[in-house]
Protein backbone atom coordinates (compact mmCIF):
# COMPACT_ATOMS: atom_id res chain seq x y z
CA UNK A 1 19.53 -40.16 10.20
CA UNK A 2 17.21 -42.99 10.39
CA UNK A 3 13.80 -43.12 8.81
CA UNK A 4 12.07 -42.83 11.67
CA UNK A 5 14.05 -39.83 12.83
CA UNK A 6 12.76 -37.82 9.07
CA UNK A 7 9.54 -39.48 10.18
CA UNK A 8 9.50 -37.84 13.40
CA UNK A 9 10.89 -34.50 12.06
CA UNK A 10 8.77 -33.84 9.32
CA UNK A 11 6.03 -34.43 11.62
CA UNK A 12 7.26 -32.02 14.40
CA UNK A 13 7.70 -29.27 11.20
CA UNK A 14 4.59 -29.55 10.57
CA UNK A 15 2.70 -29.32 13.59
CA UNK A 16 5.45 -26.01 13.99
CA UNK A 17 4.00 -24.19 10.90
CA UNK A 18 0.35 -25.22 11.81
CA UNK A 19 0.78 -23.47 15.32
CA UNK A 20 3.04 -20.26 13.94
CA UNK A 21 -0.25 -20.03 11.51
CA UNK A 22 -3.79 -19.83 12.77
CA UNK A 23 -5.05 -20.70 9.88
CA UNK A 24 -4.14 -23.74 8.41
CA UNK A 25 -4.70 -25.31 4.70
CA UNK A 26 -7.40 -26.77 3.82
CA UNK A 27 -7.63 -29.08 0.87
CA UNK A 28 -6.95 -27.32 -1.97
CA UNK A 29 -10.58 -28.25 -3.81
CA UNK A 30 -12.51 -27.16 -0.94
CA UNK A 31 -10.04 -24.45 0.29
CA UNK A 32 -11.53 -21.41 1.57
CA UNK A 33 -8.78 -19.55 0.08
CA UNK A 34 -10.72 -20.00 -3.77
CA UNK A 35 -13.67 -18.85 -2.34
CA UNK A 36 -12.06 -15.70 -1.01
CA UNK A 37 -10.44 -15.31 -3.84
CA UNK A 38 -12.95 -15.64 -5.90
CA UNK A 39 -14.97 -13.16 -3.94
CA UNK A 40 -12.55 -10.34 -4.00
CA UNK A 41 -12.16 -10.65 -7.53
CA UNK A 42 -16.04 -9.99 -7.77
CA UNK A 43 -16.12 -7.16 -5.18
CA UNK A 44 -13.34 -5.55 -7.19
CA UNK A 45 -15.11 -5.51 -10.39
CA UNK A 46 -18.46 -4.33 -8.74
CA UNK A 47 -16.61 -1.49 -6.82
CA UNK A 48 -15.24 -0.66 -10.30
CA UNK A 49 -18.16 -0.22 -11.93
CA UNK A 50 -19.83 1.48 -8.40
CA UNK A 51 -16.67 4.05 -9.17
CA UNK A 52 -16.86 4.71 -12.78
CA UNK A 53 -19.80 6.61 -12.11
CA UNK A 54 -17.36 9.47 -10.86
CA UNK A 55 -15.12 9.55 -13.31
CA UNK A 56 -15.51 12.62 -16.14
CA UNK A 57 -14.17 11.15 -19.17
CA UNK A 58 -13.73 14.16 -21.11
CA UNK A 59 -12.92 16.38 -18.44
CA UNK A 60 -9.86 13.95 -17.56
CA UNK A 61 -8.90 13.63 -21.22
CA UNK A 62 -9.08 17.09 -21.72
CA UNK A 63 -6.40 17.64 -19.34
CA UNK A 64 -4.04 14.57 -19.87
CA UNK A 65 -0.68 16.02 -19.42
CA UNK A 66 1.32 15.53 -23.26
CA UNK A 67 4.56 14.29 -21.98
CA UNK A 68 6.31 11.35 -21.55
CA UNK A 69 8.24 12.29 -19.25
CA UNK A 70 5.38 12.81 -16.94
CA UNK A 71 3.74 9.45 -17.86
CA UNK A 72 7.36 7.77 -16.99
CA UNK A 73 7.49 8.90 -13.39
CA UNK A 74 3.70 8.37 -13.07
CA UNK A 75 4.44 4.58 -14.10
CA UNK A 76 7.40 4.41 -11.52
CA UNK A 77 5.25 6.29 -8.84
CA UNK A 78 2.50 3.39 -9.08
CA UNK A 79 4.59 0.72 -9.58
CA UNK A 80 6.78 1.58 -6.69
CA UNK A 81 4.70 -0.19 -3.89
CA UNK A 82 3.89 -3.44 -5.39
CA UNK A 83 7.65 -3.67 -6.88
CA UNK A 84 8.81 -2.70 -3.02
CA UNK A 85 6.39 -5.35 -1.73
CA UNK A 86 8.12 -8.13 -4.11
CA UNK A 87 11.16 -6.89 -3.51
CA UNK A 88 10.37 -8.61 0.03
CA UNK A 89 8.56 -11.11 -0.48
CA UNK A 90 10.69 -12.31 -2.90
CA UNK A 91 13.79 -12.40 -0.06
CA UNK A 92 10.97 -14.28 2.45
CA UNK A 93 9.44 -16.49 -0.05
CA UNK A 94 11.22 -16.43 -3.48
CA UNK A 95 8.15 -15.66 -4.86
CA UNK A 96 8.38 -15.57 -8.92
CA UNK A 97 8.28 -12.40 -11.10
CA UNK A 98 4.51 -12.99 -11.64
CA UNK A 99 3.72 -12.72 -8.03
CA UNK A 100 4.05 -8.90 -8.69
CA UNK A 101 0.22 -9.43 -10.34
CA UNK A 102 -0.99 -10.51 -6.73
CA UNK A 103 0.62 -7.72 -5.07
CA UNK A 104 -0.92 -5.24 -7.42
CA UNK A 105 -4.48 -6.62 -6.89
CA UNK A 106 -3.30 -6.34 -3.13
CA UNK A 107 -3.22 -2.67 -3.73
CA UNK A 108 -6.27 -2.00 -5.49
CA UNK A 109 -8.14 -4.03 -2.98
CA UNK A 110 -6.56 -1.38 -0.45
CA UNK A 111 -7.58 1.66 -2.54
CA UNK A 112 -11.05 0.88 -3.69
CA UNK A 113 -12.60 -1.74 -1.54
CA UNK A 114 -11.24 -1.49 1.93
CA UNK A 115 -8.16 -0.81 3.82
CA UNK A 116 -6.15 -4.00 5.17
CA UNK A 117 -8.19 -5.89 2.42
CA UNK A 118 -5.39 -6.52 0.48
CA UNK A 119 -3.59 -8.26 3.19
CA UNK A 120 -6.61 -10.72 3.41
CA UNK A 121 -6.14 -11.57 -0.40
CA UNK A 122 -2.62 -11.60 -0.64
CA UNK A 123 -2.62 -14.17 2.60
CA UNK A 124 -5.12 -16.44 0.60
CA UNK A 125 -2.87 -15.80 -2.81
CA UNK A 126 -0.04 -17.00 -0.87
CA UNK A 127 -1.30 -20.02 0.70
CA UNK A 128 -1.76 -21.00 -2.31
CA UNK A 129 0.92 -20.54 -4.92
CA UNK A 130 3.58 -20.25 -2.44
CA UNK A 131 5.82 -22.94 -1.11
CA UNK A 132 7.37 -21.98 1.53
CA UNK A 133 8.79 -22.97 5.06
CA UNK A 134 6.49 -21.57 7.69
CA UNK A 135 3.76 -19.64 7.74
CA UNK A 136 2.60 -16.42 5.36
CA UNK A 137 -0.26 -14.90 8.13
CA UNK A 138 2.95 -14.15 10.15
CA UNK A 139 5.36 -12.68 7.74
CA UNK A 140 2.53 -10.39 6.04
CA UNK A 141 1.67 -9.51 9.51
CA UNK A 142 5.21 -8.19 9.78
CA UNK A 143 5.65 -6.26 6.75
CA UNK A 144 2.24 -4.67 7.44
CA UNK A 145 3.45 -3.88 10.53
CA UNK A 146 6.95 -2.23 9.81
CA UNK A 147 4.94 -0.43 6.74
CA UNK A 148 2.82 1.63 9.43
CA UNK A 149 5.73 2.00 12.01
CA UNK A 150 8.29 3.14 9.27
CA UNK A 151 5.89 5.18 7.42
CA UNK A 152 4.90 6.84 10.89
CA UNK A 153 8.40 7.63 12.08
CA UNK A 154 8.83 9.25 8.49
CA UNK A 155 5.59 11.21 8.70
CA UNK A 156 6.93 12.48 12.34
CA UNK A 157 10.49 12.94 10.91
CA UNK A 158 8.73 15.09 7.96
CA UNK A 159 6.56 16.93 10.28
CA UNK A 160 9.63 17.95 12.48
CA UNK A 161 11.76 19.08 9.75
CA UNK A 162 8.84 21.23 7.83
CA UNK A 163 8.25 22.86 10.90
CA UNK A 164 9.67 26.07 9.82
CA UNK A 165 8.04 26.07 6.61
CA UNK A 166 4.45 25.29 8.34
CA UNK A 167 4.35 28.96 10.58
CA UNK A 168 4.97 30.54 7.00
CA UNK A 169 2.22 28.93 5.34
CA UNK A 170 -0.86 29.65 6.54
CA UNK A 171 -2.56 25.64 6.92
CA UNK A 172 -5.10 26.46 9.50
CA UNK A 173 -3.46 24.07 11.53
CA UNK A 174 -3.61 25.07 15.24
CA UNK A 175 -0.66 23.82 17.94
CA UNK A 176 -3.26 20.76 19.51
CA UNK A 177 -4.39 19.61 16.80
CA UNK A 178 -0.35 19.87 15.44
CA UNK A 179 0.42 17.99 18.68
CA UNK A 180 -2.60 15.75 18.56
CA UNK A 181 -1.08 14.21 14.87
CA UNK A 182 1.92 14.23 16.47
CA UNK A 183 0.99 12.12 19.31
CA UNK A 184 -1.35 9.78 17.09
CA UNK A 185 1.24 9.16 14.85
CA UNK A 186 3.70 8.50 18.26
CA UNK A 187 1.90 6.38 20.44
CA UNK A 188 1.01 3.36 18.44
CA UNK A 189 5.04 3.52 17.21
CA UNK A 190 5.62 3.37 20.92
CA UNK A 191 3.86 0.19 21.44
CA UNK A 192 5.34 -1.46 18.35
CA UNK A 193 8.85 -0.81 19.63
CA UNK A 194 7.95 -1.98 23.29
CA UNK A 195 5.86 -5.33 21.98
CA UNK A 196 8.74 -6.02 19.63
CA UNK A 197 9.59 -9.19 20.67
CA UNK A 198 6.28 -10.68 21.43
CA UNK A 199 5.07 -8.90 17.95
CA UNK A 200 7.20 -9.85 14.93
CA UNK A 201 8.26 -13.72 14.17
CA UNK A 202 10.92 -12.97 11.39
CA UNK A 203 14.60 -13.26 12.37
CA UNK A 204 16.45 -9.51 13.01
CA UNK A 205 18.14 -9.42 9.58
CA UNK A 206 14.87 -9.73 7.47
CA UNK A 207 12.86 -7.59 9.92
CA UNK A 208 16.01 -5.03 9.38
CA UNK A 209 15.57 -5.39 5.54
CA UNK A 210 12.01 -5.17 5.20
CA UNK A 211 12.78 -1.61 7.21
CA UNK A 212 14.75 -0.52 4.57
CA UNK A 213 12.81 -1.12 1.58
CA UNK A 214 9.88 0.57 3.13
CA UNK A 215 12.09 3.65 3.60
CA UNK A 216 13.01 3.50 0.08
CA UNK A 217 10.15 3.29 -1.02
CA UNK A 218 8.34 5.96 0.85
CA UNK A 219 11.07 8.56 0.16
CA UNK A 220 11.07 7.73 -3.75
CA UNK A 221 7.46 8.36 -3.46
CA UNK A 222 7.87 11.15 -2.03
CA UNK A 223 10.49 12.87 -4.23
CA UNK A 224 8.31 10.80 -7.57
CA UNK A 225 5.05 12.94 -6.52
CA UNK A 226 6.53 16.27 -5.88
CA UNK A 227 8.31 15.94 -9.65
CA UNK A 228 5.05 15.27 -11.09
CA UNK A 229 3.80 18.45 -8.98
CA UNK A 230 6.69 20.19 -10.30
CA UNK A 231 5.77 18.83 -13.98
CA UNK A 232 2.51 20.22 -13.69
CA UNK A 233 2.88 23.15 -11.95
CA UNK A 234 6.52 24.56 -12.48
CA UNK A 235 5.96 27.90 -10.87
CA UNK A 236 4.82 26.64 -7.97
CA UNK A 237 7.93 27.42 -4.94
CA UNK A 238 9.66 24.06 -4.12
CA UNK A 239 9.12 24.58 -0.42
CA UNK A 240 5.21 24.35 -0.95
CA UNK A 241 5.60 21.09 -2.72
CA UNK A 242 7.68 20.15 -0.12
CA UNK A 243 4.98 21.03 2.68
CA UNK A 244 2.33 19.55 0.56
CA UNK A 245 4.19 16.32 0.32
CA UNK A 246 4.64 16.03 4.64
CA UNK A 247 0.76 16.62 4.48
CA UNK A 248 0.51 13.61 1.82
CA UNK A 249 2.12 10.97 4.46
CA UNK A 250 0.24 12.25 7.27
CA UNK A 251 -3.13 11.74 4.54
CA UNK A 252 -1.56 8.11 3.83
CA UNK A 253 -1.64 7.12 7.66
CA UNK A 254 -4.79 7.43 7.86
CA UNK A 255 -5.81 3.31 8.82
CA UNK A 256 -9.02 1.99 6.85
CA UNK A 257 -9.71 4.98 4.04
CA UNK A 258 -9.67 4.15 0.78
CA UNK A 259 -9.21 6.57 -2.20
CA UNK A 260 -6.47 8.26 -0.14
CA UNK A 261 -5.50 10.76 -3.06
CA UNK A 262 -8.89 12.17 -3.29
CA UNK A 263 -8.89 12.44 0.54
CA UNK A 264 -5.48 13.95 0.16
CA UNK A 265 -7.06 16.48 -3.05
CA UNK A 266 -9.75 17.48 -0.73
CA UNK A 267 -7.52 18.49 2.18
CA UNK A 268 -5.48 20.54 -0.40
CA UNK A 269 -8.29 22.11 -1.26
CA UNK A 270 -9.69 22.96 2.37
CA UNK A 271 -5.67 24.07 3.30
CA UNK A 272 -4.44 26.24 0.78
CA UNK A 273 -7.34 27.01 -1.57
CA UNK A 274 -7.37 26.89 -5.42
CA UNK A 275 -4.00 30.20 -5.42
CA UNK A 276 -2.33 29.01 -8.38
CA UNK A 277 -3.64 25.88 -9.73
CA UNK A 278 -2.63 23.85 -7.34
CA UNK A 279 -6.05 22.14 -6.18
CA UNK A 280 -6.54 21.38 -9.71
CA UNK A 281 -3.28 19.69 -10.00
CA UNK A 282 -4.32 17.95 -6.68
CA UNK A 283 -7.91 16.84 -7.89
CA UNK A 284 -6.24 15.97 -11.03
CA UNK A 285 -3.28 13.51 -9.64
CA UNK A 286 -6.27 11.73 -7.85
CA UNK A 287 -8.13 11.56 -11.10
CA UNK A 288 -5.53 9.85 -12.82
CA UNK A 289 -4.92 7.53 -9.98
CA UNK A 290 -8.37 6.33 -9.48
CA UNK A 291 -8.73 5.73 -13.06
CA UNK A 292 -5.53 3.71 -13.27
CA UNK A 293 -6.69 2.16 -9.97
CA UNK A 294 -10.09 1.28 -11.67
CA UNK A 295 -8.47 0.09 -14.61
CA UNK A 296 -6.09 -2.28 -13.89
CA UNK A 297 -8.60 -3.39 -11.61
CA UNK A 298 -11.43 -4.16 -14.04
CA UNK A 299 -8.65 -6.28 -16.22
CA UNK A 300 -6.88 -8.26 -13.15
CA UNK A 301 -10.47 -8.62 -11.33
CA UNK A 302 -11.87 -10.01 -14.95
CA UNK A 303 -8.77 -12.32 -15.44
CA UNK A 304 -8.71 -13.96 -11.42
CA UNK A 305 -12.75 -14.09 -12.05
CA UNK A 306 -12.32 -15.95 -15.05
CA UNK A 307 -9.66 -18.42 -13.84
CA UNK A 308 -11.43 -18.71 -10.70
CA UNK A 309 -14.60 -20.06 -12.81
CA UNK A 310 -13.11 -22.24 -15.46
CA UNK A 311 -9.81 -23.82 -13.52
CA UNK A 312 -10.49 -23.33 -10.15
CA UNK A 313 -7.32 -22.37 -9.72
């Protein structure tokens, strides 16, 4: 191949990527991916402190489960997400072992700023750390995408299968509003699977792979919560845990809600009441969450804020 011809093709790859992504790069020391950066990093901090205001210290240490057993499945619960996430992005992109950093801040920004957030910074993470071929707006978008449509046909599979359990428990769930989370959780699965073609840009086999890691991960959350539960609570039946867990994902497809544990704690609380502990197990899971959230947070908010000022970077 001639000059000319790489000429000619480089140029036509480029004007490819700049149409498959809206948003092209700006020069890297006026790129408004620094200054978004740099901005969540400051709204994390600030939503931090806003947040540590709720927090009771000594009430949480007070009840600080003891065992380390506990403490590892709690550290494989909240890792499981961002180490899911890599797990793809690292097939798309071959994104390095410290990308896993970026896709934790990506959840945070979900949890305590504002749903979808994390997308935003992730995108403007990517742009800039990752080479690629293509475009990243694209490939988030389908991730994002397949994470609500498997996590809803999971929820609806859940729903389905703890049917039996639900008319023995009293929820104070009537049939519409049963068939009204039903339908909710249907209809914009129904759209995805008819827009398919026009919606997602990756090929079938990474589309197909990116499916299955979001299944694994939601079912080892799933099983990695209700063994905490069971940790905490060991008298508690396994079929309750079970029913509690099917109301969890339902709480978790909620779009643009933050905090969704303490959402989740208050609808345990409004269902079954505080009968044996359980609300306080609830209230307590979303405790530690928040203040692991808030945390990790405050560090990887204080480190990005303090690159972002000194490098640039």
């Amino acid at each position: 191949m001639n000059r000319k011809a790489i000429d000619m093709a480089g140029h036509a790859a480029e004007l490819a990527a700049q149409v498959s992504d809206p948003l092209p790069a700006l020069p890297a020391s006026r790129s408004w991916t620094q200054i978004a950066g740099f901005l969540v990093s400051v709204a994390i901090l600030a939503a931090v402190a806003w947040q540590m205001r709720t927090l009771r210290l000594a009430e949480l240490r007070s009840l600080f489960p003891t065992s380390f057993s506990f403490w590892a499945v709690f550290a494989i619960y909240y890792l499981a997400g961002p180490a899911a996430d890599w797990i793809i992005f690292r097939r798309l992109w071959s994104i390095p072992l410290s990308g896993i950093v970026a896709l934790l801040r990506k959840l945070i920004s979900n949890e305590i700023l504002f749903g979808y957030l994390g997308e935003v910074y992730f995108y403007t993470w990517a742009r800039r750390n990752v080479h690629r071929v293509g475009a990243p707006f694209g490939a988030i978008k389908d991730v994002s995408v397949l994470s609500a449509l498997t996590g809803n046909a999971t929820t609806l599979v859940m729903i389905l299968a703890t049917a039996p359990l639900l008319t023995k428990i009293d929820f104070g769930l009537s049939t519409p509003m049963s068939v009204l989370s039903v339908a909710v959780l249907c209809l914009p699965s129904i759209g995805i699977f008819v827009f398919r073609k026009k919606l997602f840009i990756l090929p079938k086999e990474d589309l197909r792979f990116i499916i299955v890691i979001h299944l694994v991960r939601i079912i080892a959350t799933f099983l990695l919560a209700a063994i905490m539960w069971h940790m905490l609570l060991p008298a508690v039946p396994i079929t309750l845990w079970i029913v509690l867990g099917t109301l969890r994902l339902v709480v978790s497809r909620l779009p643009f809600v933050t905090n969704k544990d303490l959402v989740f704690a208050g609808f345990t609380v409004f269902f079954v009441g505080k009968d044996a502990g359980i609300a306080s197990a609830m209230a307590l899971m979303a405790t530690l969450i928040l203040a692991v959230h808030l945390c990790v947070g405050a560090l990887l908010g204080a480190a990005a804020l303090t690159r972002e000022v000194t490098t640039g970077a």
